[in-house]
PDB file of N, CA and C in Angstrom:
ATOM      1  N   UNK A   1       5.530 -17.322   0.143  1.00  0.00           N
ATOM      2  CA  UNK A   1       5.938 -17.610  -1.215  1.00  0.00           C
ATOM      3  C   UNK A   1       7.294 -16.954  -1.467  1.00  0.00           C
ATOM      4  N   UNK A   2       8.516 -17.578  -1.955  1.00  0.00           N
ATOM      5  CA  UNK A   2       9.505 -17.244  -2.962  1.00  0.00           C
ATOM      6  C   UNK A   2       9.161 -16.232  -3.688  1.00  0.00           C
ATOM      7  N   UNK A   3       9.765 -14.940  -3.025  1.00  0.00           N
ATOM      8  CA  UNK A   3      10.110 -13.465  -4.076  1.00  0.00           C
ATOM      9  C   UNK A   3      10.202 -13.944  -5.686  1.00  0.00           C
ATOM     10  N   UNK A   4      10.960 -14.573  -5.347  1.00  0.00           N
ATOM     11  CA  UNK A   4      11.414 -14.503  -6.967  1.00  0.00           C
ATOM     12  C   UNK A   4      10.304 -15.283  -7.624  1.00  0.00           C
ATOM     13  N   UNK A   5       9.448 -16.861  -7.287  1.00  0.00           N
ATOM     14  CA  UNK A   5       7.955 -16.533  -7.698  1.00  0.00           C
ATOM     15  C   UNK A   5       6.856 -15.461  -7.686  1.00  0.00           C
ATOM     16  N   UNK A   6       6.817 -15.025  -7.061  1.00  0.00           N
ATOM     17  CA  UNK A   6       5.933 -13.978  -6.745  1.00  0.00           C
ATOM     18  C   UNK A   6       6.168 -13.212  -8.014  1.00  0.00           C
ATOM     19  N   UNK A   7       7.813 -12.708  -8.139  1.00  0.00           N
ATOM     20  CA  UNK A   7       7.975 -11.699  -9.192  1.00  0.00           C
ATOM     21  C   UNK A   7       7.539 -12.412 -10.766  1.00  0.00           C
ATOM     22  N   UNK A   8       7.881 -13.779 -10.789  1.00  0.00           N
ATOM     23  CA  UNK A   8       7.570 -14.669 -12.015  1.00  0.00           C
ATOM     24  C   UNK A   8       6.032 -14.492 -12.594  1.00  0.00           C
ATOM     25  N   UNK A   9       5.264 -14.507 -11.349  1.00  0.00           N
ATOM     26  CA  UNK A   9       3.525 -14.563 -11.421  1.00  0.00           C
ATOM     27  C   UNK A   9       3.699 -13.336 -11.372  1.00  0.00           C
ATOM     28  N   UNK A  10       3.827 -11.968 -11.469  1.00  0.00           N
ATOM     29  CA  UNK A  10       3.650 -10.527 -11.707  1.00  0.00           C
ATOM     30  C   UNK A  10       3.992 -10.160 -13.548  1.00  0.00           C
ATOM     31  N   UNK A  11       5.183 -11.036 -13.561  1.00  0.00           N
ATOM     32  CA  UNK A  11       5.424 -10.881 -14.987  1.00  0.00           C
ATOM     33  C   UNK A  11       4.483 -11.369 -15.751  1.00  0.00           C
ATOM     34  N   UNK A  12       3.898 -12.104 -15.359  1.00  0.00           N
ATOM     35  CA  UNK A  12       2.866 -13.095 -16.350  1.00  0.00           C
ATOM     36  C   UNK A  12       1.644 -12.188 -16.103  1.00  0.00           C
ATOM     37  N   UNK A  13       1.422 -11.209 -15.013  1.00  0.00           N
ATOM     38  CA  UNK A  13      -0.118 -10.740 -15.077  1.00  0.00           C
ATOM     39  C   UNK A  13      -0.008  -9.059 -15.223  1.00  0.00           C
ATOM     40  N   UNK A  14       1.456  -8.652 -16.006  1.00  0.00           N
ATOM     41  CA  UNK A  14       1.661  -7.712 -15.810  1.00  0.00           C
ATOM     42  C   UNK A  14       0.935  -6.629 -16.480  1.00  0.00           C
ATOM     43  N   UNK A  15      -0.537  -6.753 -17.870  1.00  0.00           N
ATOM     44  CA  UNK A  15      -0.660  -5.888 -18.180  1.00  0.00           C
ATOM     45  C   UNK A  15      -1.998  -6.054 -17.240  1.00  0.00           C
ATOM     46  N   UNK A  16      -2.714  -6.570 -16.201  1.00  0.00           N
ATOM     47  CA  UNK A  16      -3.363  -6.452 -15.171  1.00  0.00           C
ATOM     48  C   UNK A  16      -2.803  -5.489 -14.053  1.00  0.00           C
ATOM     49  N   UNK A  17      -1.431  -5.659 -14.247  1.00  0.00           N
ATOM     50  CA  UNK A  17      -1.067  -4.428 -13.311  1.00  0.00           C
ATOM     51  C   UNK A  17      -0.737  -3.596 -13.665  1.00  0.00           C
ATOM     52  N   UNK A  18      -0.553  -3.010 -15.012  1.00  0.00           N
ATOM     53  CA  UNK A  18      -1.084  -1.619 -15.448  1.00  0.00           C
ATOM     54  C   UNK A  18      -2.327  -0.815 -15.286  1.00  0.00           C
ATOM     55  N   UNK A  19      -3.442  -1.946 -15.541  1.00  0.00           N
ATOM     56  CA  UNK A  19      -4.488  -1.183 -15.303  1.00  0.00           C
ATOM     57  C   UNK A  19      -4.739  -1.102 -13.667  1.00  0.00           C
ATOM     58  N   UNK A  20      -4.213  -1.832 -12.972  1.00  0.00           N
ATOM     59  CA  UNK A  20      -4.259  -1.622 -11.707  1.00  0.00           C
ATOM     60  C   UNK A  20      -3.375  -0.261 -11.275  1.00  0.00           C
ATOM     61  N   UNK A  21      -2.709  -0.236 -11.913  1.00  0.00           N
ATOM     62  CA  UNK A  21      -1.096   0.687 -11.257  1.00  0.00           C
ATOM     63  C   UNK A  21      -2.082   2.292 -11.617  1.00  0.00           C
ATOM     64  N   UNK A  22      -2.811   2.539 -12.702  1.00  0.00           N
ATOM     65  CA  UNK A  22      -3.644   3.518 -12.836  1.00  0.00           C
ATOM     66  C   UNK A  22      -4.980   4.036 -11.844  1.00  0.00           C
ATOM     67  N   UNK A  23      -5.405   3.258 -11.087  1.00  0.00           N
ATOM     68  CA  UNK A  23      -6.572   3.169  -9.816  1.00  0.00           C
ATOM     69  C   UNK A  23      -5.950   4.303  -8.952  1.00  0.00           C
ATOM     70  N   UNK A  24      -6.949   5.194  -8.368  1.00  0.00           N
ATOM     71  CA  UNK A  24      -6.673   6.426  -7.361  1.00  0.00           C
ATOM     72  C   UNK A  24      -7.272   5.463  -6.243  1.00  0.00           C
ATOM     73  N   UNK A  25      -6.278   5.725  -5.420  1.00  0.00           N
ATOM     74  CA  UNK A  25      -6.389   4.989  -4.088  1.00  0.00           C
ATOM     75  C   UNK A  25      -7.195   6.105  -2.787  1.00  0.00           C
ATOM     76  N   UNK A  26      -7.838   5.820  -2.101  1.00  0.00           N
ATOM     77  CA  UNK A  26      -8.123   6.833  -1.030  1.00  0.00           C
ATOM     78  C   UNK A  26      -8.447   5.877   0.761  1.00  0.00           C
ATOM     79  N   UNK A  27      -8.146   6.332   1.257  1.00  0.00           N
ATOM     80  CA  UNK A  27      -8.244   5.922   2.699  1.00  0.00           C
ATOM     81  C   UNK A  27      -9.530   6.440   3.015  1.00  0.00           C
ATOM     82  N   UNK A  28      -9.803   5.321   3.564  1.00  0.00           N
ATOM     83  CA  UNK A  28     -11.277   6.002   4.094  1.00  0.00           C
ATOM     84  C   UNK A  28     -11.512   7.011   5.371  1.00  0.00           C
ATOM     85  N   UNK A  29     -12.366   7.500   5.125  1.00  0.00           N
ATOM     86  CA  UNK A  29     -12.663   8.754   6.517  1.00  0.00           C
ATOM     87  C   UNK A  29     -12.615   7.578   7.336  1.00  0.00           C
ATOM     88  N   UNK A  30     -13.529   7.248   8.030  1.00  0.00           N
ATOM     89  CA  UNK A  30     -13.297   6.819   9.322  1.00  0.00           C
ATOM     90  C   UNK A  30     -12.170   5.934   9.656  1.00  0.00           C
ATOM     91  N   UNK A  31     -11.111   5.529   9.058  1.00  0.00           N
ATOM     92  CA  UNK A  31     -10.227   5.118   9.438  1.00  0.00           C
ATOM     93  C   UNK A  31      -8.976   5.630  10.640  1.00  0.00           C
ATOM     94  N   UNK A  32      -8.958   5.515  11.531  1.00  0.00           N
ATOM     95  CA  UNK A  32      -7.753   5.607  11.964  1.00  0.00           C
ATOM     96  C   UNK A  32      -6.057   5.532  12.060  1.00  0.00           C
ATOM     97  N   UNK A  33      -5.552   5.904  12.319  1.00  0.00           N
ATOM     98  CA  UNK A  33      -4.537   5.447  12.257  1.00  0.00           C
ATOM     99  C   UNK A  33      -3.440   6.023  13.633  1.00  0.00           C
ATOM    100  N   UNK A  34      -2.653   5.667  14.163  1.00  0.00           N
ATOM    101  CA  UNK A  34      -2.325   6.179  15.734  1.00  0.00           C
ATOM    102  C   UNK A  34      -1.013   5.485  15.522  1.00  0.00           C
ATOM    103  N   UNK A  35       0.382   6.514  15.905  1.00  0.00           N
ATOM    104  CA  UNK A  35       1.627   6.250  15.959  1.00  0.00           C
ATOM    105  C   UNK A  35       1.879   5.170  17.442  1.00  0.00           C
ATOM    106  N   UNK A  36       2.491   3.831  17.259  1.00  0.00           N
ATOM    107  CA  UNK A  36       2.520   3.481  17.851  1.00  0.00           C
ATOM    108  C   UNK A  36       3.862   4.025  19.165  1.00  0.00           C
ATOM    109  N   UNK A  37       3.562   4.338  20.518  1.00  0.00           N
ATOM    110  CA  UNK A  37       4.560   4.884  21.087  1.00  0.00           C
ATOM    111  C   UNK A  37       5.783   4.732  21.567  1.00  0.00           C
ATOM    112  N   UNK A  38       5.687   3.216  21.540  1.00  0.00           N
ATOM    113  CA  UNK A  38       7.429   2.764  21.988  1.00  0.00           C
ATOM    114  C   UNK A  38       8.346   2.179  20.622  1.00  0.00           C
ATOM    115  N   UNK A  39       7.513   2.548  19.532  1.00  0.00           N
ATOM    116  CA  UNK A  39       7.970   2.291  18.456  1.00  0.00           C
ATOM    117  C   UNK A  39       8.145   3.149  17.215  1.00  0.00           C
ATOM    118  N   UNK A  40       8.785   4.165  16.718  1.00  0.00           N
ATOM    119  CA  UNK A  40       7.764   5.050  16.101  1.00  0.00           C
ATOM    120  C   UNK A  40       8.021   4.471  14.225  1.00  0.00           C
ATOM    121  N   UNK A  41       8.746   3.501  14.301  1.00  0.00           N
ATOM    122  CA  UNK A  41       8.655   2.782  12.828  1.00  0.00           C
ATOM    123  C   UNK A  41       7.503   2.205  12.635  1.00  0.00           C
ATOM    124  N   UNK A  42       6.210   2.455  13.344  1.00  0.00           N
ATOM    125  CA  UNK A  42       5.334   1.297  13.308  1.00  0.00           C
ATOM    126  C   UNK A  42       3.911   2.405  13.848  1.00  0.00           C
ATOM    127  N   UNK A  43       2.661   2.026  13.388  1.00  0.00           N
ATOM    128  CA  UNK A  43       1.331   2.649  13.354  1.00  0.00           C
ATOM    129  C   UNK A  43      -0.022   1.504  13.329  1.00  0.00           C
ATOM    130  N   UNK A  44      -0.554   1.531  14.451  1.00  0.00           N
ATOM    131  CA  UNK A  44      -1.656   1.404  14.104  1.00  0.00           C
ATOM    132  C   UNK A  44      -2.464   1.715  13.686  1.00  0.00           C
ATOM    133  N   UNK A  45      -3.712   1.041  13.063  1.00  0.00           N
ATOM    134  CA  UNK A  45      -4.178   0.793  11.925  1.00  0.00           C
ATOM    135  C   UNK A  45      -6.006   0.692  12.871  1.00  0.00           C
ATOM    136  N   UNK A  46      -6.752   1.447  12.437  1.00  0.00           N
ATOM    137  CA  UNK A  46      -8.051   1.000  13.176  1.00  0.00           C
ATOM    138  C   UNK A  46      -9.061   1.283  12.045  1.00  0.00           C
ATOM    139  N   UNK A  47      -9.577   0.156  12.201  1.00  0.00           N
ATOM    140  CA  UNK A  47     -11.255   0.362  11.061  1.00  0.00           C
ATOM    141  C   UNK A  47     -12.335   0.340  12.159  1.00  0.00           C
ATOM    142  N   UNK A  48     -12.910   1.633  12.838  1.00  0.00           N
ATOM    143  CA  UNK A  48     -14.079   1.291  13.465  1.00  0.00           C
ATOM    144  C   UNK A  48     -15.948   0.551  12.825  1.00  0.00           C
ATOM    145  N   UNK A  49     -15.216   0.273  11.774  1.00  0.00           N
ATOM    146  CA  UNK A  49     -16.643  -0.051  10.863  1.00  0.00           C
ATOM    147  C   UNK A  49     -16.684  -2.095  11.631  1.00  0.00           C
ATOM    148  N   UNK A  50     -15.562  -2.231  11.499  1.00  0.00           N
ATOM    149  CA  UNK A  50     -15.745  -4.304  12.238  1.00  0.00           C
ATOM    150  C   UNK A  50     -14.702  -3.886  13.472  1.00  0.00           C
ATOM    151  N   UNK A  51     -13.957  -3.165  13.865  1.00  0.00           N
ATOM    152  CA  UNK A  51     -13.323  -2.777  14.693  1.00  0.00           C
ATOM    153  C   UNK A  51     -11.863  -3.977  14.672  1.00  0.00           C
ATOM    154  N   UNK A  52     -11.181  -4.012  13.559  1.00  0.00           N
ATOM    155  CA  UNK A  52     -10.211  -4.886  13.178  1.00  0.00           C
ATOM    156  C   UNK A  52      -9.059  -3.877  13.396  1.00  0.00           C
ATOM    157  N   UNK A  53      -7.985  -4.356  13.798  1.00  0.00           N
ATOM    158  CA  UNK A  53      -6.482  -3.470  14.034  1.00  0.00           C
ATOM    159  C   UNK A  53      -5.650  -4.056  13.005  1.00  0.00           C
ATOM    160  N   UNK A  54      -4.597  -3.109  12.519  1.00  0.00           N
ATOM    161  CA  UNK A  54      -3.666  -3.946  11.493  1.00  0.00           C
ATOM    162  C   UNK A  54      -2.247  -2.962  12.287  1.00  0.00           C
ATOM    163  N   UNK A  55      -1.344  -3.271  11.964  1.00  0.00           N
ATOM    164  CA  UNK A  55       0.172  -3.028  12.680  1.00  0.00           C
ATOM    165  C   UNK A  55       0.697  -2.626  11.119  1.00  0.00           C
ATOM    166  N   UNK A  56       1.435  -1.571  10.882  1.00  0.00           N
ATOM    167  CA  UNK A  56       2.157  -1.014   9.913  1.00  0.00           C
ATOM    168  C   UNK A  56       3.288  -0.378  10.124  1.00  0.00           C
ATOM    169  N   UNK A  57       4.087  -0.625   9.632  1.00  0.00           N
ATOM    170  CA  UNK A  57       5.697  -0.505   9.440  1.00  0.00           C
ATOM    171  C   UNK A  57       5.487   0.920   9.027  1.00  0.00           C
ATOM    172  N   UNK A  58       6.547   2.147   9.112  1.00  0.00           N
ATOM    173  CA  UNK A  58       6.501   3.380   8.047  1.00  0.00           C
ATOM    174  C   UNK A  58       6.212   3.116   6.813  1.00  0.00           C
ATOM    175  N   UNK A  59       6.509   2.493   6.099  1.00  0.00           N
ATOM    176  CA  UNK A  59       6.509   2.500   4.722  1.00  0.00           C
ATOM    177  C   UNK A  59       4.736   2.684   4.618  1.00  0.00           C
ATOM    178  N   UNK A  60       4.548   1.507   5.453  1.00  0.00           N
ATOM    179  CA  UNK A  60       2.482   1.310   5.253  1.00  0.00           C
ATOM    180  C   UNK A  60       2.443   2.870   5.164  1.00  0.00           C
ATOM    181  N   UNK A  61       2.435   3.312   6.624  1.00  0.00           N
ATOM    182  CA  UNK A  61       1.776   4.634   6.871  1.00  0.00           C
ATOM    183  C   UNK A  61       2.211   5.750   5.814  1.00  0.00           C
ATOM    184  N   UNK A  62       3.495   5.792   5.047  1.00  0.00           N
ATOM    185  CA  UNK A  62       3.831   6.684   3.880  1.00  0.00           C
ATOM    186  C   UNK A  62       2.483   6.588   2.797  1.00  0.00           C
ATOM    187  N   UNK A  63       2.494   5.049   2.668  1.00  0.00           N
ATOM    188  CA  UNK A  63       1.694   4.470   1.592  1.00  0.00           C
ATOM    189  C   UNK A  63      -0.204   5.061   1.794  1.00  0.00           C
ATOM    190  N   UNK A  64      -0.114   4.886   2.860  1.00  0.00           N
ATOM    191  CA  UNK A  64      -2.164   5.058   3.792  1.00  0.00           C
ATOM    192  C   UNK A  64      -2.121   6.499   3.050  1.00  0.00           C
ATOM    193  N   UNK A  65      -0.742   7.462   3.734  1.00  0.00           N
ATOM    194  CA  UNK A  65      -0.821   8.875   3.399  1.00  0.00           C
ATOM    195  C   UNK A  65      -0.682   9.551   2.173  1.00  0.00           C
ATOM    196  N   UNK A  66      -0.708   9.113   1.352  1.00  0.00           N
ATOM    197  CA  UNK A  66      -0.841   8.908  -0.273  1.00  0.00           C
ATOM    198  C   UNK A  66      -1.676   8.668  -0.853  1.00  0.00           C
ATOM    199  N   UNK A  67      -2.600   7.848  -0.096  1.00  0.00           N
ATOM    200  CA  UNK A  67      -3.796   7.259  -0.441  1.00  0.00           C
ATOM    201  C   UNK A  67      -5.357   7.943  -0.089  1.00  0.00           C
ATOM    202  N   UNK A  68      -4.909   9.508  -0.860  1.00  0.00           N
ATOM    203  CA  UNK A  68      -5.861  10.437  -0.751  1.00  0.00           C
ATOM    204  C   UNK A  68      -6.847  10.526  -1.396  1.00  0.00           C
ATOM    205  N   UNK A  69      -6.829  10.101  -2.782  1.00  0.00           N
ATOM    206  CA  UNK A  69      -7.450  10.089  -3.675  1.00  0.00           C
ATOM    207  C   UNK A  69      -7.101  10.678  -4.994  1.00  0.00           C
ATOM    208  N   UNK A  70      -5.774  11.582  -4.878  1.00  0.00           N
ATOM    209  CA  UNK A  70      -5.406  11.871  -5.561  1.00  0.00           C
ATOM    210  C   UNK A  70      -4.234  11.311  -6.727  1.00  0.00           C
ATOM    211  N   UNK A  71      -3.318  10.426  -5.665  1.00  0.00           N
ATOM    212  CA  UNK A  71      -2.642   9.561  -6.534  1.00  0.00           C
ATOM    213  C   UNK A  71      -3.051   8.092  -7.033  1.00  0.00           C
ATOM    214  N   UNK A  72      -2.722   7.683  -8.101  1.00  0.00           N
ATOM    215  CA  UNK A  72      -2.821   6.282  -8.464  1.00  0.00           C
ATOM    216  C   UNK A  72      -1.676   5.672  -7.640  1.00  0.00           C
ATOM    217  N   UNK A  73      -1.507   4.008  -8.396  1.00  0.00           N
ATOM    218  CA  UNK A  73      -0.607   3.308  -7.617  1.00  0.00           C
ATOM    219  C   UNK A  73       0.841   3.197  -7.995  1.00  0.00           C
ATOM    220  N   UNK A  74       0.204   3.873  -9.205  1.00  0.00           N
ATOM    221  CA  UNK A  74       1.686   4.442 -10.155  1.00  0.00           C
ATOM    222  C   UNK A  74       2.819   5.302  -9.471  1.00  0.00           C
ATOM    223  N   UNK A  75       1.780   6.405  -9.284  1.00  0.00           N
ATOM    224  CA  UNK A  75       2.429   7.464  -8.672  1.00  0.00           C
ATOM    225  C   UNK A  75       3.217   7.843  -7.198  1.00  0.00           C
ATOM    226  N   UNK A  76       1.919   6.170  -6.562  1.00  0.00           N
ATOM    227  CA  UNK A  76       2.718   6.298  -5.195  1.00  0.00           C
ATOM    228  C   UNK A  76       3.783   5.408  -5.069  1.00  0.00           C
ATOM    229  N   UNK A  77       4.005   4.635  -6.204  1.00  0.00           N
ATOM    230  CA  UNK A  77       5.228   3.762  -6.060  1.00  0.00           C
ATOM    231  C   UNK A  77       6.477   4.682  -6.711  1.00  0.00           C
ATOM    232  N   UNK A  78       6.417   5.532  -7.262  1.00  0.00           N
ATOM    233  CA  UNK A  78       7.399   6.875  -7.749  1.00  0.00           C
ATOM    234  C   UNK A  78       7.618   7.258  -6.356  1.00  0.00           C
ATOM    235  N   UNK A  79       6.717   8.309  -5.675  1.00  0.00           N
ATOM    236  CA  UNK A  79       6.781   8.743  -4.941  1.00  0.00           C
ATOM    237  C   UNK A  79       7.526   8.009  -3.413  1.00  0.00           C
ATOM    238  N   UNK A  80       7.062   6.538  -2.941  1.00  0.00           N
ATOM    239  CA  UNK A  80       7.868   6.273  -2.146  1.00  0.00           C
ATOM    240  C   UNK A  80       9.412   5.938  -2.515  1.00  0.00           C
ATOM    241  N   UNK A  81       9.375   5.247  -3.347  1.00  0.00           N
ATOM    242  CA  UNK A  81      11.230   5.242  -4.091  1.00  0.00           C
ATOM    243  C   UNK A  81      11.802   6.305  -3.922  1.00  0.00           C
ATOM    244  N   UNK A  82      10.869   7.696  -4.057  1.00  0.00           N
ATOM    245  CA  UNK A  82      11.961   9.146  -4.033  1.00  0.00           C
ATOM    246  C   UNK A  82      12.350   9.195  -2.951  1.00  0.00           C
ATOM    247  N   UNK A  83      10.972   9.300  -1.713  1.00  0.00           N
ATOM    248  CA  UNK A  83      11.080   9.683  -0.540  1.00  0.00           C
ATOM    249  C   UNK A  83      11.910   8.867   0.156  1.00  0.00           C
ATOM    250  N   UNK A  84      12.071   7.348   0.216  1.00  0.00           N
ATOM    251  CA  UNK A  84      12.428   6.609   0.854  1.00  0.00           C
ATOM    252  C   UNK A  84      13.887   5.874   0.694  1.00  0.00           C
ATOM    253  N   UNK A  85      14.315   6.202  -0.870  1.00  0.00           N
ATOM    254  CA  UNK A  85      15.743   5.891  -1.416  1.00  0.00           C
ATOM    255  C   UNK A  85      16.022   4.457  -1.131  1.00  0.00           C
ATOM    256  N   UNK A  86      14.727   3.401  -1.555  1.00  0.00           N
ATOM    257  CA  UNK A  86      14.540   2.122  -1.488  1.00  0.00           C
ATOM    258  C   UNK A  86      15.587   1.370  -2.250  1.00  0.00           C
ATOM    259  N   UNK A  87      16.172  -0.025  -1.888  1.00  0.00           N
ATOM    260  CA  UNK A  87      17.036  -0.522  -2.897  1.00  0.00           C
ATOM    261  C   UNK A  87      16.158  -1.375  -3.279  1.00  0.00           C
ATOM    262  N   UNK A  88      15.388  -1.388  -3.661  1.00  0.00           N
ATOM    263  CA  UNK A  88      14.900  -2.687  -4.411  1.00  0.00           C
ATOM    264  C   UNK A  88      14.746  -1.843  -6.160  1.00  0.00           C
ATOM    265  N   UNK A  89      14.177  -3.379  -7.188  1.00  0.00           N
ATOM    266  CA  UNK A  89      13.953  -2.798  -8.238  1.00  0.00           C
ATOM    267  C   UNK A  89      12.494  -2.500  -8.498  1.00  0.00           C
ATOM    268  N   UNK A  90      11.939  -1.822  -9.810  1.00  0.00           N
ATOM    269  CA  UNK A  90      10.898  -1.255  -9.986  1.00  0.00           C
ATOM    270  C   UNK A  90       9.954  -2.042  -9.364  1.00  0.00           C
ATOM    271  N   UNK A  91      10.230  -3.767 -10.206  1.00  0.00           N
ATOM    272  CA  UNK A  91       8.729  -4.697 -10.031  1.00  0.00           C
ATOM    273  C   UNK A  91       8.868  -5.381  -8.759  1.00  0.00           C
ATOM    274  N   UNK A  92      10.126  -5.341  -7.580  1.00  0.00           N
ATOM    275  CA  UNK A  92       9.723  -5.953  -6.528  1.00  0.00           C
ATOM    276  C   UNK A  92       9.355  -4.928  -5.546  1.00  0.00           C
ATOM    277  N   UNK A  93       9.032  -3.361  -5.966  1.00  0.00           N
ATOM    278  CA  UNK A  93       8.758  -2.685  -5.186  1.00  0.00           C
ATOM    279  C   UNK A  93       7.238  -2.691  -5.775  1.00  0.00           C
ATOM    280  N   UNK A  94       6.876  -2.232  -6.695  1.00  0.00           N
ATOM    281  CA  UNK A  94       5.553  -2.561  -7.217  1.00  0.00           C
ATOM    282  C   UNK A  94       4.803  -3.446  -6.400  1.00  0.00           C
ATOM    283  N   UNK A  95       5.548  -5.104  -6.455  1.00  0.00           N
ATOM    284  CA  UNK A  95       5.091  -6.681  -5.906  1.00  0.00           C
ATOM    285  C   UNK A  95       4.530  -5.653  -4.621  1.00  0.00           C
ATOM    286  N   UNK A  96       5.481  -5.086  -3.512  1.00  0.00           N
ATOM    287  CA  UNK A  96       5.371  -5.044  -2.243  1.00  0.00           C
ATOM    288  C   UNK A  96       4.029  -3.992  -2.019  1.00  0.00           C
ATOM    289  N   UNK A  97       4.459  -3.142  -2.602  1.00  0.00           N
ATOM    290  CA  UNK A  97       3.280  -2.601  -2.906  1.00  0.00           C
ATOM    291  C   UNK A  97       1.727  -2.489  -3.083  1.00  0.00           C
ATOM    292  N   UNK A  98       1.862  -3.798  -3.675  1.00  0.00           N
ATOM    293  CA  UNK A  98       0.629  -4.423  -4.808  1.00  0.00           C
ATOM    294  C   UNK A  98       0.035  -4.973  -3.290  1.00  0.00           C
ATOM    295  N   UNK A  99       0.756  -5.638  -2.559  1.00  0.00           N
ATOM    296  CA  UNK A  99       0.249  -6.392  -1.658  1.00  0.00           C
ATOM    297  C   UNK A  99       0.016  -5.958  -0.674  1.00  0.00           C
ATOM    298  N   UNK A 100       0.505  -4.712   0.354  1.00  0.00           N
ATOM    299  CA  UNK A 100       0.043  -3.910   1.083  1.00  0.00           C
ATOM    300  C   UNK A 100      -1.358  -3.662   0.415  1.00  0.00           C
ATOM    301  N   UNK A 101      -1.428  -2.797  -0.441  1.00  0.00           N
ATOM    302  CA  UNK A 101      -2.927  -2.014  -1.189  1.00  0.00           C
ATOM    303  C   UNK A 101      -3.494  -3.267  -0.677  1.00  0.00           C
ATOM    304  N   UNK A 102      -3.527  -4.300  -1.478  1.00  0.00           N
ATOM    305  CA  UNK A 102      -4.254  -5.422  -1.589  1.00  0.00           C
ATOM    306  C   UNK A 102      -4.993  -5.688  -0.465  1.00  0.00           C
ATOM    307  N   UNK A 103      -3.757  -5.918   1.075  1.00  0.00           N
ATOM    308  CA  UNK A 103      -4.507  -6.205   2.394  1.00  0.00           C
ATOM    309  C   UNK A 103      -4.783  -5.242   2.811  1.00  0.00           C
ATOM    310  N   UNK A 104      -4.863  -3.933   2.288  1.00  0.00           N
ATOM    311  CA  UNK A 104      -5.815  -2.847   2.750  1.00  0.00           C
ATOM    312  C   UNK A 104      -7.034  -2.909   2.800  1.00  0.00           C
ATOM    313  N   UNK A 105      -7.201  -3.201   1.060  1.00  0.00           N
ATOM    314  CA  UNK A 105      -8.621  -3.438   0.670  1.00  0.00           C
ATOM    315  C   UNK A 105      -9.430  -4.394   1.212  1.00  0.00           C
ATOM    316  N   UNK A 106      -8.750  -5.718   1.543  1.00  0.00           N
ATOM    317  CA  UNK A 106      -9.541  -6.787   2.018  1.00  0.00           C
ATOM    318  C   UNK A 106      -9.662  -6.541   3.429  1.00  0.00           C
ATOM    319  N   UNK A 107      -9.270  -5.588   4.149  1.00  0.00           N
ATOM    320  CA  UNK A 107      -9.348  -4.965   5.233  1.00  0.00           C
ATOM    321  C   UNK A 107     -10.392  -3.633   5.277  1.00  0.00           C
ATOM    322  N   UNK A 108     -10.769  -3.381   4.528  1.00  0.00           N
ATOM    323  CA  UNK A 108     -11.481  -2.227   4.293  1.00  0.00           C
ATOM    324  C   UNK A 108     -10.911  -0.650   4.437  1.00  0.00           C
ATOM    325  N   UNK A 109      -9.668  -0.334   4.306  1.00  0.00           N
ATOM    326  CA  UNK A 109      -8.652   0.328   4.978  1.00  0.00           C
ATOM    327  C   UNK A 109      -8.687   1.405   3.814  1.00  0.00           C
ATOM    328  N   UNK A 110      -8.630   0.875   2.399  1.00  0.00           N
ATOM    329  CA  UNK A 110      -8.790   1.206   1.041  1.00  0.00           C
ATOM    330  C   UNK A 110      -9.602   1.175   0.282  1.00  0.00           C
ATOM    331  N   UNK A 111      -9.918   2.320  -0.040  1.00  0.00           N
ATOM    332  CA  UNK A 111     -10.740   2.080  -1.211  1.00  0.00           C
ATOM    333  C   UNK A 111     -10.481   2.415  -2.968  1.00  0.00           C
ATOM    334  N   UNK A 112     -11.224   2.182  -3.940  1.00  0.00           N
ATOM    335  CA  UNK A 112     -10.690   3.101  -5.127  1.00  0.00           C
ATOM    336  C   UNK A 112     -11.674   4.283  -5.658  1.00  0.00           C
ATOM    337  N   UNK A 113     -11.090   5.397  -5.974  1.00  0.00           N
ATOM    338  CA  UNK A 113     -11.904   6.412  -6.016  1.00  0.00           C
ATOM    339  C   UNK A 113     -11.825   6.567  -7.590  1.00  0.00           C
ATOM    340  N   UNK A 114     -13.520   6.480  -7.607  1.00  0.00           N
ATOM    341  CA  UNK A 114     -14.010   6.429  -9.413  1.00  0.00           C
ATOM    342  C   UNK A 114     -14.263   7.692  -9.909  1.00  0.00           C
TER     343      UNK A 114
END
């Protein structure tokens, strides 16, 4: 999909992603995760629960490592902008964001801590 749709359909569901942007994210214990070695921008990803692999860029693995339970999604989208001195703007970093978490969860990678 066209960024700039994507960002169109965010504007339209945006007070859904407030209450989303408030959710404490946590990685689950048994998850893995293992620096990949001829690459080190990049990490695998292991769920021994279906035994599914996912491939992650740094940013993922900044994002997994955040995802303690202590921050919301608020906080970790502050937090990578600081750390990372991203050029994008608020809501297409949010978008990117939104959608990592997202295929976490449908991955079982993520959970939300109540």
């Amino acid at each position: 999909m066209d960024k700039s749709l994507e960002l169109e359909y965010f504007k339209e569901i945006f007070g859904l992603i407030r209450f989303i942007e408030k959710q404490k994210l946590k990685t689950r214990d048994d998850i893995q995760i293992h620096q990949v070695s001829d690459n080190p921008f990049r990490a695998l990803i292991f769920n021994p629960e279906d035994s599914r692999m996912l491939i992650v860029n740094f940013v993922g693995v900044k994002i997994l490592e955040m995802c303690d339970g202590k921050y919301c999604l608020g906080e970790i989208v502050k937090k990578i902008r600081e750390q990372l001195s991203l050029n994008l703007d608020n809501k297409e970093l949010l978008l990117d964001i939104i959608k990592f978490i997202r295929k976490c969860q449908y991955y079982r990678i993520l959970e939300t801590v109540i």
